[in-house]
Protein backbone atom coordinates (compact mmCIF):
# COMPACT_ATOMS: atom_id res chain seq x y z
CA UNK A 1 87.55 124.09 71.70
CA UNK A 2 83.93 123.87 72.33
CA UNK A 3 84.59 119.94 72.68
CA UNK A 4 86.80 120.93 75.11
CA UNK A 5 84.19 122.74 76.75
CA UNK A 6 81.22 119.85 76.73
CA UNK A 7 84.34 117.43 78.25
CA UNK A 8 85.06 119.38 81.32
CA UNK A 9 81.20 120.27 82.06
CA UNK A 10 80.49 116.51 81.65
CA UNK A 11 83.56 115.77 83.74
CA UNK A 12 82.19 118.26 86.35
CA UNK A 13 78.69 116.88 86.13
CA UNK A 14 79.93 113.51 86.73
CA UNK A 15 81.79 114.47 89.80
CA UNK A 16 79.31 116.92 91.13
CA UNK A 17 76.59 113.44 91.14
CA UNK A 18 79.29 110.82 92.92
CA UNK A 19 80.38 113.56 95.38
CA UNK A 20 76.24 113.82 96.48
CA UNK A 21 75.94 109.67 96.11
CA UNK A 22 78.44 109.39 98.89
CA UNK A 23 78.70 112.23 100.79
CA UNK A 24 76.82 113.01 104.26
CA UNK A 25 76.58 115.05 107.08
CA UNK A 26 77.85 114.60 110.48
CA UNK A 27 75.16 116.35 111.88
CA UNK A 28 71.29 115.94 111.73
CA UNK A 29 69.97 117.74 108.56
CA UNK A 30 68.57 121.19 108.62
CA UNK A 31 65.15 121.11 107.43
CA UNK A 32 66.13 125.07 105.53
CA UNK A 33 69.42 123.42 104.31
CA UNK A 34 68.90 120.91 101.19
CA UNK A 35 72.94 120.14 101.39
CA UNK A 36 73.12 118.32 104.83
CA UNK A 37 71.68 114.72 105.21
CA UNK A 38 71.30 112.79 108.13
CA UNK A 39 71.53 108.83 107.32
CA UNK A 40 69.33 106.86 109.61
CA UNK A 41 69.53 103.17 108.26
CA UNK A 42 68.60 101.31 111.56
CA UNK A 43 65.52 100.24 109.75
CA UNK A 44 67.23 98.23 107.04
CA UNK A 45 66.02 94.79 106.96
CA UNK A 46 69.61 93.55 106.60
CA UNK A 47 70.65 95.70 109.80
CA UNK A 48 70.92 93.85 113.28
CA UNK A 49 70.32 96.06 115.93
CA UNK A 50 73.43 95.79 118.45
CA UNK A 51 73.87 93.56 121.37
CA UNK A 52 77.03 92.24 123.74
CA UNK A 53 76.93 88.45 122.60
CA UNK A 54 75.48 88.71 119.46
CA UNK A 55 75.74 85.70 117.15
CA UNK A 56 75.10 85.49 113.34
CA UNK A 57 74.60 81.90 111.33
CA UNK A 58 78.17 80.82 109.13
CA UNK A 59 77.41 80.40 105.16
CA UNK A 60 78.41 76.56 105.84
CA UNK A 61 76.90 76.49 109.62
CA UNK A 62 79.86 74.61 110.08
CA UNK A 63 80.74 77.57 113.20
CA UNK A 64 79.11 80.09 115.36
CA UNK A 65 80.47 83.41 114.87
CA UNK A 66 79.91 85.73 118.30
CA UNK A 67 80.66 89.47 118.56
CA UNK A 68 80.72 89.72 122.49
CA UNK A 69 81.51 93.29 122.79
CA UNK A 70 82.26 96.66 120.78
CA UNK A 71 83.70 99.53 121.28
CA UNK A 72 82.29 101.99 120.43
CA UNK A 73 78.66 100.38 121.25
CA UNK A 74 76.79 99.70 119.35
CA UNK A 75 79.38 100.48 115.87
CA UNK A 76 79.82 104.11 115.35
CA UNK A 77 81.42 106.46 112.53
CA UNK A 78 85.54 106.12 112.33
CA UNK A 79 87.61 103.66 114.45
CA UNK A 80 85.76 100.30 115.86
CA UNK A 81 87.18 97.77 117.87
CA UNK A 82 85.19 94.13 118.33
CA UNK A 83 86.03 91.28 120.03
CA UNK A 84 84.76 87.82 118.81
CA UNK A 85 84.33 84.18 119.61
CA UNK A 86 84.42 81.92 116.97
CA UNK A 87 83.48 78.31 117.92
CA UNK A 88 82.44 74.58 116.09
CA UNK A 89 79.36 73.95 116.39
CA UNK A 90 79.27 72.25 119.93
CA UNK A 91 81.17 75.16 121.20
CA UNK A 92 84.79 73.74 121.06
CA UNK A 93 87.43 76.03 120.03
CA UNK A 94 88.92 75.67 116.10
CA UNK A 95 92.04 74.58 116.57
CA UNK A 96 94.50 76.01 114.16
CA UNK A 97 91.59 78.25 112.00
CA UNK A 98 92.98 81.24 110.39
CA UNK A 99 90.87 84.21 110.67
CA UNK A 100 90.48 87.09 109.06
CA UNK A 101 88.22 90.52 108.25
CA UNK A 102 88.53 92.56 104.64
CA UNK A 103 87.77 96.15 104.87
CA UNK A 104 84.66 96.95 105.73
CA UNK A 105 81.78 97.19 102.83
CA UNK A 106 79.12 99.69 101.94
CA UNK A 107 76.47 97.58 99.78
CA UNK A 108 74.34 100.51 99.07
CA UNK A 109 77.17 102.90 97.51
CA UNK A 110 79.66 99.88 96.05
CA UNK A 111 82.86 100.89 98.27
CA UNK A 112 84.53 100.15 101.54
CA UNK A 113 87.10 101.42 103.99
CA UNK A 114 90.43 101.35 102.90
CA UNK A 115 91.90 99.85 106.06
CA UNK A 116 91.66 96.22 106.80
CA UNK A 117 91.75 95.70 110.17
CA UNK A 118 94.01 93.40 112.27
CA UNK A 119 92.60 90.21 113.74
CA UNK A 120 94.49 88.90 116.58
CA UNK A 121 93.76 85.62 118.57
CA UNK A 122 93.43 85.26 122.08
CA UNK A 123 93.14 81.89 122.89
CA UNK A 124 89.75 80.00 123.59
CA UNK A 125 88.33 81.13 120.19
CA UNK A 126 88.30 84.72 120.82
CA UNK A 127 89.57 87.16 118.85
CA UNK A 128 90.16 90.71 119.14
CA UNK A 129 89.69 92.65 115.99
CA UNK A 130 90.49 96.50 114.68
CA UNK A 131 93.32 96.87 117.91
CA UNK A 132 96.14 97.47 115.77
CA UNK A 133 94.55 98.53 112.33
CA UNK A 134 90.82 99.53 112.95
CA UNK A 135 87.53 98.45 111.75
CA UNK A 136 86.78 101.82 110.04
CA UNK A 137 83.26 102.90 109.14
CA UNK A 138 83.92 106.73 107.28
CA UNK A 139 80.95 107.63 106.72
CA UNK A 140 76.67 106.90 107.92
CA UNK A 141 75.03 103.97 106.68
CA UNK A 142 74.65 100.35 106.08
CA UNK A 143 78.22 98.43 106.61
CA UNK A 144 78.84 94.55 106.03
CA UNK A 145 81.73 93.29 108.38
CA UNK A 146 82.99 89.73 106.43
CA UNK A 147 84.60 87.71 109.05
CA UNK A 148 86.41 84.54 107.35
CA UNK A 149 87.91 81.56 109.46
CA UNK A 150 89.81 78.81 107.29
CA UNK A 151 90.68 75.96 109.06
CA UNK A 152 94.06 74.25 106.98
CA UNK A 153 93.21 71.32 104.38
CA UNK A 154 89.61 71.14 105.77
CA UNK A 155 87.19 74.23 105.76
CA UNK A 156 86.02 77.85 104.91
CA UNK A 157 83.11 79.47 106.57
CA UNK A 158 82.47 82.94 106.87
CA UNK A 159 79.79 85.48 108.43
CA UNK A 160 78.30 88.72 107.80
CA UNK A 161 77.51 91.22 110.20
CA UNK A 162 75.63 94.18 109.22
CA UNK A 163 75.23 97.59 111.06
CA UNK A 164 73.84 100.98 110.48
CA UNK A 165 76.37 103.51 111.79
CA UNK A 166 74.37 106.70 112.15
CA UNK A 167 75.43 109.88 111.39
């Protein structure tokens, strides 16, 4: 019985430290209420601060990887929607690339969003992405966005855009 006991206190313990790791307020903090915390991250060395037209280096630098607008702007807490360019490096369209964008990441806490959000092409190299399925940031802090393009029998290049989303 009394192991019993030390399992469920341990259990409770456990759960009562992962709930504070990744749990936040959506309001700023109180300064008489220890429970609340406002996450402001837009300090972060990995963060770039937002701007329409925004462009981020490839891991191959074989393409340029553009988000031209978002909505909200700049990213915000819950449902995103982006719209990108994704071009060689002389600016010509990839003809045939496949693109894609896993869930969203959290670095700092080891989890992302659950929804993957839908990439659809527009023509030109632009792509509009989170429409259908969202780019979902649930919670404040730092968020990687992976966007992949694989272009068939050739090439795979990706880039990382990271936010803070406030909150």
């Amino acid at each position: 019985m009394a192991r019993s006991y030390f399992a469920v206190a341990a259990m409770a313990t456990i759960l009562g430290i992962c709930t504070a790791a990744c749990s936040t307020s959506d309001s700023p903090a109180d300064p008489g209420d220890a429970g609340n915390v406002y996450v402001k991250c837009d300090d972060d060395k990995r963060v770039i601060p937002y701007t329409p037209n925004m462009e981020v280096a490839s891991a191959q630098k074989k393409f340029k990887f553009k988000l031209v607008s978002a909505d909200p702007a700049p990213p915000q807490k819950n449902h995103n929607k982006w719209k990108i360019r994704i071009v060689d490096q002389n600016g010509a369209e990839i003809p045939d690339g496949v693109v894609t964008v896993p869930p969203p990441f959290m670095p700092d806490h080891g989890h992302g969003s659950s929804v993957t959000p839908s990439v659809i092409p527009t023509g030109d190299g632009n792509y509009d992405v989170g429409f259908t399925s969202p780019l979902h940031f649930f919670m404040p802090g730092v968020w990687r966005i992976t966007v992949n393009v694989k272009i068939p029998n050739t090439v795979l290049d990706s880039a990382e855009f990271y936010f803070c989303v406030p909150g």
